[in-house]
Protein backbone atom coordinates (compact mmCIF):
# COMPACT_ATOMS: atom_id res chain seq x y z
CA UNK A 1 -0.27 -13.47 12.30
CA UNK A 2 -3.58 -15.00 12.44
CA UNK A 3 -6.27 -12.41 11.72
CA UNK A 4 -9.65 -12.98 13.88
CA UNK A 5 -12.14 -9.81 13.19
CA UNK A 6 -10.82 -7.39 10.60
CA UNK A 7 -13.46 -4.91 9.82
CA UNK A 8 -13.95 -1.75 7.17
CA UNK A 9 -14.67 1.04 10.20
CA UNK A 10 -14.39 4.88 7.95
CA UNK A 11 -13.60 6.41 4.73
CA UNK A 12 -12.08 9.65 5.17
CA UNK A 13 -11.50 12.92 3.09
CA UNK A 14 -10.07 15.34 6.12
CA UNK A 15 -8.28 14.72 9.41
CA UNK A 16 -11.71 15.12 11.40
CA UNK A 17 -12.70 12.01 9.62
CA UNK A 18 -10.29 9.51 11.19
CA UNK A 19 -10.62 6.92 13.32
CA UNK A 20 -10.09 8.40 17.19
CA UNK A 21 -8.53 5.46 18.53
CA UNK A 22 -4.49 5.60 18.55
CA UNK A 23 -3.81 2.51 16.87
CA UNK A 24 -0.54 1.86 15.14
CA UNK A 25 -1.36 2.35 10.90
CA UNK A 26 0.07 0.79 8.20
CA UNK A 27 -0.41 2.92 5.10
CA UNK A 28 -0.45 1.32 1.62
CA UNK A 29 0.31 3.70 -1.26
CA UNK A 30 1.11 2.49 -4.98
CA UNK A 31 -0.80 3.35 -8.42
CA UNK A 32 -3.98 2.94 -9.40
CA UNK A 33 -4.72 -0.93 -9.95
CA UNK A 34 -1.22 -2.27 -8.49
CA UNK A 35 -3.62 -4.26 -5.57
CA UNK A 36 -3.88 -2.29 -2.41
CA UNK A 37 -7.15 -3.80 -1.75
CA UNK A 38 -5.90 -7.65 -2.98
CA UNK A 39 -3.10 -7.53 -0.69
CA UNK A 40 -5.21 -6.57 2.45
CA UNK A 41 -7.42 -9.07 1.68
CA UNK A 42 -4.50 -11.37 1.44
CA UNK A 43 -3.17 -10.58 4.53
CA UNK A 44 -5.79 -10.94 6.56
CA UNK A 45 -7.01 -14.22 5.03
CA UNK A 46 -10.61 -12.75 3.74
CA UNK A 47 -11.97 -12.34 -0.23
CA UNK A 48 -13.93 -9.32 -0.30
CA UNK A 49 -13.40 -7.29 3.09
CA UNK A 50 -11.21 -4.39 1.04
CA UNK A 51 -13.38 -3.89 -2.71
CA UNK A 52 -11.27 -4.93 -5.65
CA UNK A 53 -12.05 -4.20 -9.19
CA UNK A 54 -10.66 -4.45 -12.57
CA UNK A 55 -11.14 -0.79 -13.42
CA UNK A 56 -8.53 1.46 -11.68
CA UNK A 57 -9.26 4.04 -9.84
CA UNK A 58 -11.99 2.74 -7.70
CA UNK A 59 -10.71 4.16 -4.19
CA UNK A 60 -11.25 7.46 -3.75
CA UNK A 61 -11.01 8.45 -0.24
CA UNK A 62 -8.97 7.50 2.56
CA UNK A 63 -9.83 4.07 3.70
CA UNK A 64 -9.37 2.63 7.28
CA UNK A 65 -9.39 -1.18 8.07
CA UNK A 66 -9.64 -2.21 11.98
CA UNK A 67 -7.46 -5.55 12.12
CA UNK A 68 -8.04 -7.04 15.13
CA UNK A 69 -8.24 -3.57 17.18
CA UNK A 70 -4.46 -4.06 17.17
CA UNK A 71 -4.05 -1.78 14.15
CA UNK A 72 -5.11 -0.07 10.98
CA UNK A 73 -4.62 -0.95 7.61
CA UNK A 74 -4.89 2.16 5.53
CA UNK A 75 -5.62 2.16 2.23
CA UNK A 76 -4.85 5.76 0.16
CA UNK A 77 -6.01 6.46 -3.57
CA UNK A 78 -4.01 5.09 -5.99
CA UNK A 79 -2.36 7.79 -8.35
CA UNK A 80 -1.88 8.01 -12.00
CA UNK A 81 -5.62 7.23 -13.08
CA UNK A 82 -5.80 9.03 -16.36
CA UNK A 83 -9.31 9.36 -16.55
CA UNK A 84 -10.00 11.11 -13.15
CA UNK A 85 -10.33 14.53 -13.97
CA UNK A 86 -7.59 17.45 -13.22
CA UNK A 87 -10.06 18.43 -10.13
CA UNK A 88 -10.36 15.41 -8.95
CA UNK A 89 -6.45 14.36 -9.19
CA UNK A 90 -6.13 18.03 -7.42
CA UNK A 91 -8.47 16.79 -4.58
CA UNK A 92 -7.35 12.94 -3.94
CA UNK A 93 -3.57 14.45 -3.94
CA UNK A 94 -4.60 17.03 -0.99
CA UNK A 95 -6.54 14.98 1.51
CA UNK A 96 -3.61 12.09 0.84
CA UNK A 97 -0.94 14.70 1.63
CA UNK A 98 -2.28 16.32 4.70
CA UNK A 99 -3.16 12.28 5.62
CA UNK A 100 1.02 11.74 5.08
CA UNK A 101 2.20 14.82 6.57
CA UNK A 102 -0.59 14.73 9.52
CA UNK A 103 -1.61 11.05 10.65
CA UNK A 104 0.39 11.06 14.13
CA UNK A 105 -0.31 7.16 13.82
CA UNK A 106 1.35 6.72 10.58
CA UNK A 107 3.57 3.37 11.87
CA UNK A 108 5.01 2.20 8.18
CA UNK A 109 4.20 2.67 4.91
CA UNK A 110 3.91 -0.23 2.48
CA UNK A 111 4.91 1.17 -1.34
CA UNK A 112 3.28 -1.55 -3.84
CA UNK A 113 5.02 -1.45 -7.13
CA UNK A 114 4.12 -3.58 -10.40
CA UNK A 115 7.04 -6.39 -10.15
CA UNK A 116 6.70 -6.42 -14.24
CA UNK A 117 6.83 -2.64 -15.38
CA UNK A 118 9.91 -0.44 -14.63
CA UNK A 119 8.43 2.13 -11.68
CA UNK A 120 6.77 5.39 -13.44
CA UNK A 121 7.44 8.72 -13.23
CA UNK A 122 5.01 8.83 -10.91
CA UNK A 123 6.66 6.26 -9.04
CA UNK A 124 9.60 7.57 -8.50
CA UNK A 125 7.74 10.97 -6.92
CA UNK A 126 6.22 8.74 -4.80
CA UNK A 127 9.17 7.13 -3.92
CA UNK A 128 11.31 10.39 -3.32
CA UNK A 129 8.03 11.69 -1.25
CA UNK A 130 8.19 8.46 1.07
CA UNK A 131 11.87 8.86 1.63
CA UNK A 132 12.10 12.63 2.36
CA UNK A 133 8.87 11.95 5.18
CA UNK A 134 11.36 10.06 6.99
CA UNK A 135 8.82 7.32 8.05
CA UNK A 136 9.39 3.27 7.53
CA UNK A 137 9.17 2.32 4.54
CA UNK A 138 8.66 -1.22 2.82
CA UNK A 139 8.83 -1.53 -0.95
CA UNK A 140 6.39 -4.83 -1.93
CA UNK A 141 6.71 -5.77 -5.97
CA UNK A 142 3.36 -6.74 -6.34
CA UNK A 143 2.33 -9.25 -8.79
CA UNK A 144 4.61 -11.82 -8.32
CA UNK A 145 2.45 -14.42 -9.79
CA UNK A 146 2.12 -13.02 -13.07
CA UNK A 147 6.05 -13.81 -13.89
CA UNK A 148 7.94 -16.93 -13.42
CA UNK A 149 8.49 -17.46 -10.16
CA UNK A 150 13.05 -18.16 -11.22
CA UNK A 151 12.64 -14.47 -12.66
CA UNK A 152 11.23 -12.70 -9.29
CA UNK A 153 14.64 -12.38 -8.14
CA UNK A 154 15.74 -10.76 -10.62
CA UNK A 155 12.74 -8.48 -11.41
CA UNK A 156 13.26 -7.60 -7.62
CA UNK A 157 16.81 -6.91 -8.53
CA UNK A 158 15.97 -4.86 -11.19
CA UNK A 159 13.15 -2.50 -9.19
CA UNK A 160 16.04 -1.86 -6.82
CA UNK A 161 18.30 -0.30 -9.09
CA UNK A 162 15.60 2.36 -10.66
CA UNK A 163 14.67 3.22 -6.84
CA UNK A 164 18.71 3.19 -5.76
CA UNK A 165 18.00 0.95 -3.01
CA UNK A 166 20.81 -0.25 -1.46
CA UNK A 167 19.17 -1.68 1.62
CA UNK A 168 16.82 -4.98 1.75
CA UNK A 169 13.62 -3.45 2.28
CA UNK A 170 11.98 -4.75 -0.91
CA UNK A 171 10.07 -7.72 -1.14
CA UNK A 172 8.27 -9.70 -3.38
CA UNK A 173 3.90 -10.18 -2.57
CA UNK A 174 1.90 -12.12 -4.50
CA UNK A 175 -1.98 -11.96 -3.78
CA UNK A 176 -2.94 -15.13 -5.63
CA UNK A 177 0.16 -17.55 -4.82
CA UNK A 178 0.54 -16.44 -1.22
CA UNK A 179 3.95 -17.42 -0.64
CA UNK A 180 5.48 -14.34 0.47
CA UNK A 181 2.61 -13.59 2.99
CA UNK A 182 4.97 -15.00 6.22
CA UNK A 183 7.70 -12.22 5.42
CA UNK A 184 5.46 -9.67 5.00
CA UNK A 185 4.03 -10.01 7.97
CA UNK A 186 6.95 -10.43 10.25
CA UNK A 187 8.28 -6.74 8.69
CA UNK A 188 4.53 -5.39 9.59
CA UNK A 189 4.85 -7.17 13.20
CA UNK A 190 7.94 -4.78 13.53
CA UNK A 191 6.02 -1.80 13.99
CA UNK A 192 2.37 -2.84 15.48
């Protein structure tokens, strides 16, 4: 897909604040720092339209990207940032659950793991959260590039078995090779 005029358009903390247009959404959820915001500015072939930053923890609210006005990218708080307080943690996790159990656009979710750490605890909540909403679901192990690219088979392999997936929706992303960007998209194009 050849993206022409993505644009940032809201952050949101509360179902008044999103977008009024009833565009299909593509939700990305993961942990802090496993590249939400480097894989939508992979995907739509720009550097700095989603903020990244070394320090997790960054995103905060609810964040809505207009691709094209075909569809949404949305971006949700990463969890398992230590250092955001208990109140905080309490907040983020009640805005991004009403978003989950409320957002009537919610088209498929994209689940970024770390393709070199074994999932967390955290996780697997996640993952057990996503499967009980009934929605589509994608797994993407992120981070492809930071392994050998003979051994992202295998790592893929291995992210599988901790989740018990048994089906084929997990796939490798990579922000800085790029490689995996045509699959990715034709799984997205499924549901825009």
């Amino acid at each position: 897909m050849i993206v022409k005029n993505p644009k940032f358009e809201i952050s949101a903390v509360n179902k008044s604040q999103y977008p009024k247009r009833d565009l299909p959404e593509i939700v990305l959820v993961g942990k802090s720092n496993v590249g939400k915001s480097s894989f939508i500015n992979t995907m739509i072939n720009r550097k700095n339209l989603a903020r990244t930053s070394n320090v997790p923890g960054k995103t905060r609210q609810i964040n809505f990207y207009n691709i094209d006005d075909k569809f949404y990218f949305v971006d949700l708080p990463g969890y398992g940032y230590s250092k955001m307080s208990k109140k905080e943690q309490i907040i983020s996790g009640k805005y991004i659950e009403e978003y989950l159990e409320k957002g009537k656009n919610i088209s498929l979710i994209i689940f970024l793991v770390d393709i070199r750490h074994k999932p967390t605890e955290d996780d697997k909540l996640m993952y057990d959260y996503i499967l009980k909403s009934n929605l589509p679901f994608v797994v993407l192990t992120n981070k492809a590039d930071k392994i050998a690219i003979t051994k992202v088979d295998s790592e893929v392999d291995k992210i599988k078995k901790e989740f018990r997936i048994s089906f084929s929706k997990i796939l490798p992303f990579s922000s800085e090779r790029k490689i995996y960007i045509d699959n990715v998209w034709k799984e997205i194009e499924k549901y825009i």
